[in-house]
N, C-alpha and C. Protein backbone atom coordinates (compact mmCIF):
# COMPACT_ATOMS: atom_id res chain seq x y z
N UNK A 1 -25.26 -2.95 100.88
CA UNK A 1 -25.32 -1.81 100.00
C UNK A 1 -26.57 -1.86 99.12
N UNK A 2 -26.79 -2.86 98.32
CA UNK A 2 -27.97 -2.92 97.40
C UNK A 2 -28.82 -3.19 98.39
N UNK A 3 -29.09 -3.65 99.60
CA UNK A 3 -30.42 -2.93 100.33
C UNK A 3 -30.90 -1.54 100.74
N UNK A 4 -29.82 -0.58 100.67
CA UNK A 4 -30.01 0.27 101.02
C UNK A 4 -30.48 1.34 99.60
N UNK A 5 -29.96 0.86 99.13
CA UNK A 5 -30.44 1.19 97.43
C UNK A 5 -31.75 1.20 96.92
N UNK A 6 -32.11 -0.57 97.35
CA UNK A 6 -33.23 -0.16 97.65
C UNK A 6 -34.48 0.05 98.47
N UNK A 7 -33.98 0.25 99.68
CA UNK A 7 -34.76 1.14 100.64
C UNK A 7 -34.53 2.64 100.68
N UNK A 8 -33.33 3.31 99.83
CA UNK A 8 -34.15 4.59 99.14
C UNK A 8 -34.83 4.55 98.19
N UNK A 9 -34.91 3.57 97.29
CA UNK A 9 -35.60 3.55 95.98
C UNK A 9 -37.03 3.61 96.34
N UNK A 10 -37.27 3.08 97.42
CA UNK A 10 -38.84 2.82 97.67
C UNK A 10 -39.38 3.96 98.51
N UNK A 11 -37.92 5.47 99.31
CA UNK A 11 -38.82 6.20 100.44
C UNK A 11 -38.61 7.13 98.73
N UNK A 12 -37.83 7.01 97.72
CA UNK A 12 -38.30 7.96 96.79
C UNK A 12 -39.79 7.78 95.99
N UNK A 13 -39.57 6.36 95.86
CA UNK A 13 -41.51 6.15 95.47
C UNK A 13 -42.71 6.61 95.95
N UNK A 14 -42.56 6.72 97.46
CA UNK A 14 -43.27 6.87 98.33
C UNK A 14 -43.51 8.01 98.15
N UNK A 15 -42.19 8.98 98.34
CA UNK A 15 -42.70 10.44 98.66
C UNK A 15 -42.93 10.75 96.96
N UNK A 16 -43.00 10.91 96.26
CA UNK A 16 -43.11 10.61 94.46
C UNK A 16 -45.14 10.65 94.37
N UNK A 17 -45.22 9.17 95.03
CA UNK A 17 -47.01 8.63 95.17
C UNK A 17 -47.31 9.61 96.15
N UNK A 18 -46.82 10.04 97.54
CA UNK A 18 -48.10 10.70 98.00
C UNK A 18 -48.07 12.34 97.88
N UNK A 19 -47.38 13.02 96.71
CA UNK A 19 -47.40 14.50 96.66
C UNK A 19 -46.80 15.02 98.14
N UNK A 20 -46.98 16.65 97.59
CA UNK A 20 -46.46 17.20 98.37
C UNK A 20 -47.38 17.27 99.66
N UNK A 21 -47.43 17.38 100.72
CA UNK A 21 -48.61 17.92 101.74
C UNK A 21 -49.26 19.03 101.55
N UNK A 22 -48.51 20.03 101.28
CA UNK A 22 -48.89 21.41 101.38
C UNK A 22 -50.05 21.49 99.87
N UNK A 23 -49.61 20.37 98.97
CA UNK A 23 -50.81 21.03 97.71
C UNK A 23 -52.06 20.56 98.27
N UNK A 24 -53.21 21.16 97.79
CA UNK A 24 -54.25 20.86 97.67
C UNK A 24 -54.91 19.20 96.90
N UNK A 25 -55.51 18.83 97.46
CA UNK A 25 -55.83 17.52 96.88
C UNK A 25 -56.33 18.24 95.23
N UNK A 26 -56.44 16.84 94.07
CA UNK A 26 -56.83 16.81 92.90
C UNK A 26 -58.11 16.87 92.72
N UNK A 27 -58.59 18.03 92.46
CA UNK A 27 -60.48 17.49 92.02
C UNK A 27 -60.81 16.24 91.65
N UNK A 28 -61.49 15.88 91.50
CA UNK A 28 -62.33 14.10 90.75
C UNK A 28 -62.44 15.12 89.30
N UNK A 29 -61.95 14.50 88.39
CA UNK A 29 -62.68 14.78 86.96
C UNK A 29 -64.37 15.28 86.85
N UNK A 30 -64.26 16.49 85.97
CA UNK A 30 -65.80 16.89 85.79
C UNK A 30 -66.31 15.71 84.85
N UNK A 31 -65.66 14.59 84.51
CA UNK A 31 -66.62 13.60 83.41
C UNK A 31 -67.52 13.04 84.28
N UNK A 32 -67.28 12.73 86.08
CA UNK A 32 -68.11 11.91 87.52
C UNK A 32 -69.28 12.67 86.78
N UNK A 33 -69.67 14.19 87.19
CA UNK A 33 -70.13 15.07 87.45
C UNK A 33 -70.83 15.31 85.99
N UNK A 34 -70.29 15.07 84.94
CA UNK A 34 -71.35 15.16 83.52
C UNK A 34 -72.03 13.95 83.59
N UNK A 35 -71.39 12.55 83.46
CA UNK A 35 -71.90 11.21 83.70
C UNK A 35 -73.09 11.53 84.82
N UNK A 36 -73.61 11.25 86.05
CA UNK A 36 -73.84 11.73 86.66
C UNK A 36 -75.66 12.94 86.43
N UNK A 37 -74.99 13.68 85.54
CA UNK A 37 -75.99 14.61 85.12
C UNK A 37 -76.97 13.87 83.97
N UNK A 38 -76.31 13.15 83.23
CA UNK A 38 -76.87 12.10 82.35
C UNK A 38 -77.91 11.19 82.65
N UNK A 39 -77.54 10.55 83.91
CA UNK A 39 -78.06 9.31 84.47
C UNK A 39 -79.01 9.62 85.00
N UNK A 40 -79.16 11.29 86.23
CA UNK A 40 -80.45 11.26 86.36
C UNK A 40 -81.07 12.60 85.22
N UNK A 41 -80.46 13.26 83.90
CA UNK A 41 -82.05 13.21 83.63
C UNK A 41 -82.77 12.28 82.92
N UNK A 42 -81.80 11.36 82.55
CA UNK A 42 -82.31 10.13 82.56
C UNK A 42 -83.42 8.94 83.20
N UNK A 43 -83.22 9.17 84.62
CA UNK A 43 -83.92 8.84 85.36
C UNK A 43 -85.79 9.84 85.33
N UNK A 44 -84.96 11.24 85.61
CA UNK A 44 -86.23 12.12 85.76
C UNK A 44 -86.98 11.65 84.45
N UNK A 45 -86.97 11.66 83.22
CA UNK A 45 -87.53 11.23 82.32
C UNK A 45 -88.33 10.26 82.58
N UNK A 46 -87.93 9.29 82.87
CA UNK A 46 -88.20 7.87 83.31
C UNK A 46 -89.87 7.72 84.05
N UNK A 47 -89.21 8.80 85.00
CA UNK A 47 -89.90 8.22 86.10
C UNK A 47 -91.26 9.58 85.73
N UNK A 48 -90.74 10.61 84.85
CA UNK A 48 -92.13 11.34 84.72
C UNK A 48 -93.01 10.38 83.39
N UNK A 49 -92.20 9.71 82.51
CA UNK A 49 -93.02 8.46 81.58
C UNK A 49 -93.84 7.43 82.56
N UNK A 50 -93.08 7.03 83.85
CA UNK A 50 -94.05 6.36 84.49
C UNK A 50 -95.62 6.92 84.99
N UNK A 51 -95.68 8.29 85.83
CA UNK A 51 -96.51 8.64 85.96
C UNK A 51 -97.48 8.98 84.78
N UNK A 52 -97.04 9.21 83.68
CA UNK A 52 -98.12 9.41 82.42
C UNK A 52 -98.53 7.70 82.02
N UNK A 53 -97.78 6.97 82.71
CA UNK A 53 -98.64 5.45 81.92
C UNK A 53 -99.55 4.96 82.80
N UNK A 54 -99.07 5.46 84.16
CA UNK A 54 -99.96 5.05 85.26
C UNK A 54 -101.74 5.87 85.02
N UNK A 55 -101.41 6.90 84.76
CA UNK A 55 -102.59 7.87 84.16
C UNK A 55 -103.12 6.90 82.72
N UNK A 56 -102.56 7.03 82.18
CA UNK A 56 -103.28 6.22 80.59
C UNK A 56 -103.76 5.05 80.89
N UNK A 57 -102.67 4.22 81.58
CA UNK A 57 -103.57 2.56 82.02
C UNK A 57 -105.09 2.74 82.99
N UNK A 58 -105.31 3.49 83.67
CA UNK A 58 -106.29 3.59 83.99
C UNK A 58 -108.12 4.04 82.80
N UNK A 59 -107.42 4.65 82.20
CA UNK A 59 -108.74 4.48 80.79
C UNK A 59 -108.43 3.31 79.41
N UNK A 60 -107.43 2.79 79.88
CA UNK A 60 -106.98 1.32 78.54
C UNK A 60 -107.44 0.09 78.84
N UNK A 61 -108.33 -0.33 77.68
CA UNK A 61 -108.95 -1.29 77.88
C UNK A 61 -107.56 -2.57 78.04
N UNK A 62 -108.48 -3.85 78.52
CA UNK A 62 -107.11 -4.90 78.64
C UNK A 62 -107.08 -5.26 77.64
N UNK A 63 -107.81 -5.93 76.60
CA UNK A 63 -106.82 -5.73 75.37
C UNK A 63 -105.74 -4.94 74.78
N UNK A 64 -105.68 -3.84 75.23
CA UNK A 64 -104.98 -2.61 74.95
C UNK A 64 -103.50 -2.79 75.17
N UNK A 65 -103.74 -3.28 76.97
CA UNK A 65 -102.57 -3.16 77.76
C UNK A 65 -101.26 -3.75 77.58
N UNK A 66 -101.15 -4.48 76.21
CA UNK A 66 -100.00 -5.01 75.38
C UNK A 66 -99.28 -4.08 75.14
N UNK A 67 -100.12 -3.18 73.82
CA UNK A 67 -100.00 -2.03 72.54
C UNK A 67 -99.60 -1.05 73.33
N UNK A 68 -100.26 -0.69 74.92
CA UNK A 68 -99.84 0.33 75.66
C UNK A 68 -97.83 -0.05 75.98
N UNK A 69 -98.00 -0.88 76.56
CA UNK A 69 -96.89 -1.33 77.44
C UNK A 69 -95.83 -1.03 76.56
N UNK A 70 -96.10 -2.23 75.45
CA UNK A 70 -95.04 -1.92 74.21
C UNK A 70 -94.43 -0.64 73.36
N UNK A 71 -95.63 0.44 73.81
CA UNK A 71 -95.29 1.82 72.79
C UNK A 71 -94.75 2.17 73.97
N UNK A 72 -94.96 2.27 75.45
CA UNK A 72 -94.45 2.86 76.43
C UNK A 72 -92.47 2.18 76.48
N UNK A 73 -92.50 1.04 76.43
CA UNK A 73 -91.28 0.07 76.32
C UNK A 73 -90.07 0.89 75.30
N UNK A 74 -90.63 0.95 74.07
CA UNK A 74 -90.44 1.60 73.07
C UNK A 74 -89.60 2.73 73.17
N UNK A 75 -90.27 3.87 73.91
CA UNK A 75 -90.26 5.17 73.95
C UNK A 75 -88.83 5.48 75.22
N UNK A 76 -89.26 4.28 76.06
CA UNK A 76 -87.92 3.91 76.99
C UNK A 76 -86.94 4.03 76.55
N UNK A 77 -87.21 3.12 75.69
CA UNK A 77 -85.56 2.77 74.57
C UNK A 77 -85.13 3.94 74.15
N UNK A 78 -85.92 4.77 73.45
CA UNK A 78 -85.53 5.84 72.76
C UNK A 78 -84.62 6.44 73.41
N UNK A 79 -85.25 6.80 74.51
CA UNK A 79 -84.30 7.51 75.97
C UNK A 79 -83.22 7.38 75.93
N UNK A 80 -83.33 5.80 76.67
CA UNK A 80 -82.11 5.42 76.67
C UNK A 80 -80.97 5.59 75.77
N UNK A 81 -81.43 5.42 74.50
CA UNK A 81 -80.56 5.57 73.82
C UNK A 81 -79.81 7.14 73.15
N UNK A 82 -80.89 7.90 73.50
CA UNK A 82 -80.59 9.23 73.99
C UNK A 82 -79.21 9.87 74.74
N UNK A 83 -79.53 8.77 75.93
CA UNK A 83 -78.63 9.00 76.96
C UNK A 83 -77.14 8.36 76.42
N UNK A 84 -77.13 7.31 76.14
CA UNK A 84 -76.29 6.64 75.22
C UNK A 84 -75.52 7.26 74.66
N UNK A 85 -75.82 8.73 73.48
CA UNK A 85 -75.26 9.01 72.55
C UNK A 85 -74.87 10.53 73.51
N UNK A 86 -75.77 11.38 74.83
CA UNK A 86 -75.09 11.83 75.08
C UNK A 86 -73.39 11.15 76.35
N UNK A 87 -73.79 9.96 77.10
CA UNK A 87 -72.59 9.32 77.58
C UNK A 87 -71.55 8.64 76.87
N UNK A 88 -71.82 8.17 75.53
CA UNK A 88 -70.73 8.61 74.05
C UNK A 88 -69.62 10.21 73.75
N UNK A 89 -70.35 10.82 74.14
CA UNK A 89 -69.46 12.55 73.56
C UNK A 89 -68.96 12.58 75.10
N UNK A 90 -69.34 12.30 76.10
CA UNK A 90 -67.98 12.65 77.47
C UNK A 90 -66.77 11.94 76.79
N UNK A 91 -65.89 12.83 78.08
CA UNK A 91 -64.46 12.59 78.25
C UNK A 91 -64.32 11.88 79.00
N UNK A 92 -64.02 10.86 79.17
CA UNK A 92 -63.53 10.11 80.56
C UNK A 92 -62.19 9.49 80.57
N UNK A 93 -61.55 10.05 82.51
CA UNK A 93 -60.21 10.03 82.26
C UNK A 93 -59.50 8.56 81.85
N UNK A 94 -58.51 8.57 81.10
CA UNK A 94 -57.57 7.50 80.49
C UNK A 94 -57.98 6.22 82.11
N UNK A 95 -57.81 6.30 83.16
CA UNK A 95 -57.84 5.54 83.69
C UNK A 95 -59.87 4.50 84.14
N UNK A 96 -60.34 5.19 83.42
CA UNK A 96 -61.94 5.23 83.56
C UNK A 96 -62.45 4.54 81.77
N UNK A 97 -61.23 4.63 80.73
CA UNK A 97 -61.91 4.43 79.88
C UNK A 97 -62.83 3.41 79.72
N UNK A 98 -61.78 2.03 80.54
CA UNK A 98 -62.74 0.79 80.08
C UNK A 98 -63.80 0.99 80.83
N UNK A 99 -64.37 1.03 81.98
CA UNK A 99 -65.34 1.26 82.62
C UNK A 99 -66.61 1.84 81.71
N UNK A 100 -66.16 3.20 81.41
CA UNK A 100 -66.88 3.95 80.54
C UNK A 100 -67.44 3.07 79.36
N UNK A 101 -66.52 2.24 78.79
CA UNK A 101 -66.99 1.47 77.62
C UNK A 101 -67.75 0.35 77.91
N UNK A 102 -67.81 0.13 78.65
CA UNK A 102 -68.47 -1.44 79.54
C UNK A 102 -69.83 -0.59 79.85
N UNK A 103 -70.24 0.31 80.40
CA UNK A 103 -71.41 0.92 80.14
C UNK A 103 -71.93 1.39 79.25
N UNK A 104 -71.04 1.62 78.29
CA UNK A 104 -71.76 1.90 77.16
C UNK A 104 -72.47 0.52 76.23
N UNK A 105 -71.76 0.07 76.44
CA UNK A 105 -71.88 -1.33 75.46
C UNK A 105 -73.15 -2.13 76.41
N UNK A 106 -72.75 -2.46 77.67
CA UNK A 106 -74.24 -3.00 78.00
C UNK A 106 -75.59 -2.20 78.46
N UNK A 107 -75.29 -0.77 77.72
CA UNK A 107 -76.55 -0.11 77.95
C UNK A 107 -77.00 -0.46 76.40
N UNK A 108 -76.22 -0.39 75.42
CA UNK A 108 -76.66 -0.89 74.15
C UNK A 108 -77.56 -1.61 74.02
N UNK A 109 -76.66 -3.33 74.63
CA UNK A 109 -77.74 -4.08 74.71
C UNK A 109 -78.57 -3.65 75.54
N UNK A 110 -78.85 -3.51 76.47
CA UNK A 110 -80.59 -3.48 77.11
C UNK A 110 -81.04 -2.53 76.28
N UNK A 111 -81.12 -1.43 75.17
CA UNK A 111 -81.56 -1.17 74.80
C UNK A 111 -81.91 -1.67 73.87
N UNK A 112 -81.26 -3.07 73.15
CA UNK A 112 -81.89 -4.23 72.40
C UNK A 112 -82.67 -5.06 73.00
N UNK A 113 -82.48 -5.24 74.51
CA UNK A 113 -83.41 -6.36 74.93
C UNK A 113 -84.62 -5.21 75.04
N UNK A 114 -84.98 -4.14 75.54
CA UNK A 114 -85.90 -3.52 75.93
C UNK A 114 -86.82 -3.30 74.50
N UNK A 115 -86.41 -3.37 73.48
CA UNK A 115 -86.82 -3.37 72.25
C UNK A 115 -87.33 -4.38 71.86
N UNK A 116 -87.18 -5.53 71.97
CA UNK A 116 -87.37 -6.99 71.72
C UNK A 116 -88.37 -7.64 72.86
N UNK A 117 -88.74 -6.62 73.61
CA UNK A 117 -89.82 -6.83 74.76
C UNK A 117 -90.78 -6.57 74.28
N UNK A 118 -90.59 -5.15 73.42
CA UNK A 118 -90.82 -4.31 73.06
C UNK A 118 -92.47 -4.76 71.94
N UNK A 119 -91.48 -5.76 71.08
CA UNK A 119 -92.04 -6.25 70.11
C UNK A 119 -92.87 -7.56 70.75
N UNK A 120 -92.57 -8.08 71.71
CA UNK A 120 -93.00 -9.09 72.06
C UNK A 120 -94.35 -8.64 72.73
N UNK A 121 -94.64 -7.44 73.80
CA UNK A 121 -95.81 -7.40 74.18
C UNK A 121 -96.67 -6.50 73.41
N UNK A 122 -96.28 -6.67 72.36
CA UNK A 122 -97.96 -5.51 71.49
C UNK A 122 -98.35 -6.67 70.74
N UNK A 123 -99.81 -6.33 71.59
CA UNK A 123 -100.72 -6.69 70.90
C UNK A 123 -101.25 -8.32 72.06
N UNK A 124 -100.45 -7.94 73.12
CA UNK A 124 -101.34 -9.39 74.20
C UNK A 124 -101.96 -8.28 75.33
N UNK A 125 -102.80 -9.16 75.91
CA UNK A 125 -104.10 -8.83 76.87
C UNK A 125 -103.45 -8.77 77.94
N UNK A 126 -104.08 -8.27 78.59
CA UNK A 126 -104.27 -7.68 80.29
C UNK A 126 -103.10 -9.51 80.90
N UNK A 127 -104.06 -10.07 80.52
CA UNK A 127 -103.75 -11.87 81.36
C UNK A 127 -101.87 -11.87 80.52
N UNK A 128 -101.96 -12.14 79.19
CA UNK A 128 -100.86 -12.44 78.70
C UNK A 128 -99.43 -11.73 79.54
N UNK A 129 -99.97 -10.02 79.49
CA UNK A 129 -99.55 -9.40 79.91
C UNK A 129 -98.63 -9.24 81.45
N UNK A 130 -99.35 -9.63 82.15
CA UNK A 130 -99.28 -9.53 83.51
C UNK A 130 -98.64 -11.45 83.79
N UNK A 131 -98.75 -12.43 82.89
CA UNK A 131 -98.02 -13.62 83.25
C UNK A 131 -96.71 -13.41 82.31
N UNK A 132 -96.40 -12.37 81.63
CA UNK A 132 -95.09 -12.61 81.09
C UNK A 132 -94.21 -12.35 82.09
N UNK A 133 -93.25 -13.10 81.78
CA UNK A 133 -91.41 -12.82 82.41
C UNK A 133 -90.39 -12.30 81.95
N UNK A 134 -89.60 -11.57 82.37
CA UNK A 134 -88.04 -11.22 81.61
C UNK A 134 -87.34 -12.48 81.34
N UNK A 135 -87.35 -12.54 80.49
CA UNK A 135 -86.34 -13.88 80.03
C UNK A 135 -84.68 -13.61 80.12
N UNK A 136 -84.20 -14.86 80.72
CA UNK A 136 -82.83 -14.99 81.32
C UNK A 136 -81.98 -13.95 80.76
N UNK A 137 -82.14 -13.96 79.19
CA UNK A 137 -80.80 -12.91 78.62
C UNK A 137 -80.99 -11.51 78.73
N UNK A 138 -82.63 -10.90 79.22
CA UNK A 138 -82.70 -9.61 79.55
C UNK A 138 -82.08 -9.35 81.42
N UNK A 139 -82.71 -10.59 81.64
CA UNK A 139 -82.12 -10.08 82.68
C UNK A 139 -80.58 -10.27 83.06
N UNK A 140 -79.93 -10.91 82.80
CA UNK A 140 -78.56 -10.62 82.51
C UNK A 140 -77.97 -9.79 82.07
N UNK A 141 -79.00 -8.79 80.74
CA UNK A 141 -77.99 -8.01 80.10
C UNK A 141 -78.57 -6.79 80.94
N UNK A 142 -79.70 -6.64 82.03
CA UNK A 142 -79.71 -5.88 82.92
C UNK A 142 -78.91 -5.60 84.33
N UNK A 143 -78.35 -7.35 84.55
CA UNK A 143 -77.33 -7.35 85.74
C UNK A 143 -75.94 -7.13 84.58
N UNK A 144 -75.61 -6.34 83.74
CA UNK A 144 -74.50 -6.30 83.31
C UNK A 144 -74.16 -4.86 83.21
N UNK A 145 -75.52 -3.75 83.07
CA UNK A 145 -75.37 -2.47 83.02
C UNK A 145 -75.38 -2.15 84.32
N UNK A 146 -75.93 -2.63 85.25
CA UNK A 146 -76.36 -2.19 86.64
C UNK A 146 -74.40 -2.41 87.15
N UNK A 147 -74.09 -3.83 86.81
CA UNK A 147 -72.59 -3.75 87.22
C UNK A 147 -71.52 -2.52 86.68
N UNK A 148 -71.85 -2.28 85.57
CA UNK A 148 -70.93 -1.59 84.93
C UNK A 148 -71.31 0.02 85.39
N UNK A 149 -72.43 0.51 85.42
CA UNK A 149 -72.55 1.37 86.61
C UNK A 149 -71.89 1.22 88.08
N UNK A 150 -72.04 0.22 88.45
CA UNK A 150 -71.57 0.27 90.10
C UNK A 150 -70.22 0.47 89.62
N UNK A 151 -69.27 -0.36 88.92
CA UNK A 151 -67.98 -0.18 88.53
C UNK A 151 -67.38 1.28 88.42
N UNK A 152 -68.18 2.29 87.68
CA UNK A 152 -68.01 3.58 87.53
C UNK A 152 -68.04 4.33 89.09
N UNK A 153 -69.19 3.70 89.70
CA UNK A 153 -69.54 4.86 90.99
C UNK A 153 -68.67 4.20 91.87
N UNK A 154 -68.09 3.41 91.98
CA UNK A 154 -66.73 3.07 92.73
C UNK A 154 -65.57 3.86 92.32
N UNK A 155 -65.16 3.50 91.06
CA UNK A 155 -63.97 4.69 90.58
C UNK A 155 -64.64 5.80 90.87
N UNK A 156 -65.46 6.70 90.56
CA UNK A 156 -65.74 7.87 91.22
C UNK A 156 -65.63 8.39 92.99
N UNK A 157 -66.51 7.30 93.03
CA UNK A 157 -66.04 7.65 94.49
C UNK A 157 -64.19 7.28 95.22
N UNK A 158 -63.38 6.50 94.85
CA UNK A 158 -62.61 6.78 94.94
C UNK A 158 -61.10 8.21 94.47
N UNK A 159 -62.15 8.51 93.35
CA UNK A 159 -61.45 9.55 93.15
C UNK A 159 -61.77 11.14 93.67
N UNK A 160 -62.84 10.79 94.65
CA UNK A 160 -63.41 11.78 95.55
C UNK A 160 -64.64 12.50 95.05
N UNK A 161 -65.23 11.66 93.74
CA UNK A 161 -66.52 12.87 93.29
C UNK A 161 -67.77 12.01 94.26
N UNK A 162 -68.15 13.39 94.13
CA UNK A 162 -69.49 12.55 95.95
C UNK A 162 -70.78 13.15 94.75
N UNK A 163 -70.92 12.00 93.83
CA UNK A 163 -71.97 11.85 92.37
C UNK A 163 -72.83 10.70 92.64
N UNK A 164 -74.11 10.58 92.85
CA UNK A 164 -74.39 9.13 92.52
C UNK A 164 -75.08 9.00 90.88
N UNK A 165 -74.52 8.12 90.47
CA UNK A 165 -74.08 7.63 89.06
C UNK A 165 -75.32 6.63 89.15
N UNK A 166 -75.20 5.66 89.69
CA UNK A 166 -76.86 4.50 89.45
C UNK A 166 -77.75 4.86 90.07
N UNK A 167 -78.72 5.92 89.53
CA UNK A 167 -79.89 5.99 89.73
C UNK A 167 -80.75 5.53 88.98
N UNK A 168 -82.49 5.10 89.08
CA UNK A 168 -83.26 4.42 88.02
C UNK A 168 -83.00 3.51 87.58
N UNK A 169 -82.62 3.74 86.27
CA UNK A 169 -82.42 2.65 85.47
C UNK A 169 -81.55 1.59 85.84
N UNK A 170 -80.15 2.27 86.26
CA UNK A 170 -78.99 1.39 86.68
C UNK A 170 -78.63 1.65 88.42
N UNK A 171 -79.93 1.52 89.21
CA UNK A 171 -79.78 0.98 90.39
C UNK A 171 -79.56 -0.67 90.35
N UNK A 172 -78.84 -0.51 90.97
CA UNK A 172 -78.72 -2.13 91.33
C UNK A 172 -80.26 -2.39 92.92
């Protein structure tokens, strides 16, 4: 008897989890689809700041190419943090929150490490310049946004929005 109890208990779960047939599947949340809109004009930004530095480094002396890098570094940040405050005001659904917050928080930081680069290359030469490295904790707190992006474009894509979410900045 109590098996059978519960082997209806479980064809009522079943039919409960997979809806009716006849409805129409659930859209993906428009937050995929705002997120999403964020990231690349985010990106477009980005990548039209690159072509204007590629233009400027060509008349900057190498002494320069510190003061350049660093105001260019700078101006990154700004962005970013741009983007930040608009991926702050989305909605994202109850099941997406932490995700959502895990990108927010390690876009923060890289927008502290990118700042602290920031400060570090104004004012060195062409040589200084070109032998510096990302030091371990930038690049970590860069493999931490890039994850927390992929994290998002997985839940998205499982919930059927066909968005890509890591572009630019947070390509992995």
């Amino acid at each position: 008897m109590l098996r059978h109890l519960v082997v209806g208990a479980l064809a009522a779960l079943l039919l409960v989890g997979c809806g009716d047939p006849d409805d129409p599947p659930a859209e993906p949340p428009s937050y995929y689809a705002e997120l999403a809109d964020v990231t690349a004009e985010l990106d477009e930004a980005n990548s039209s700041a690159d072509a204007d530095l590629h233009t400027t480094l060509e008349t900057t002396r190498e002494g320069d190419m510190g003061d350049v890098f660093a105001r260019v570094t700078e101006e990154a940040a700004a962005r970013h943090e741009g983007a930040i405050a608009e991926m702050a005001a989305l909605e994202p659904p109850p099941s997406v929150e932490g995700a959502h917050a895990a990108l927010l928080e390690s876009s923060g930081d890289l927008v502290a490490q990118d700042r602290a680069a920031a400060q570090q290359m104004a004012g060195l030469g062409a040589g200084a310049l070109g032998a510096r490295e990302p030091s371990a904790v930038y690049l970590e707190t860069e493999a931490a946004a890039d994850a927390a992006c992929a994290d998002l474009q997985q839940l998205a894509d499982r919930a059927g929005a066909a968005v890509d979410l890591c572009v630019g900045l947070y390509a992995p």
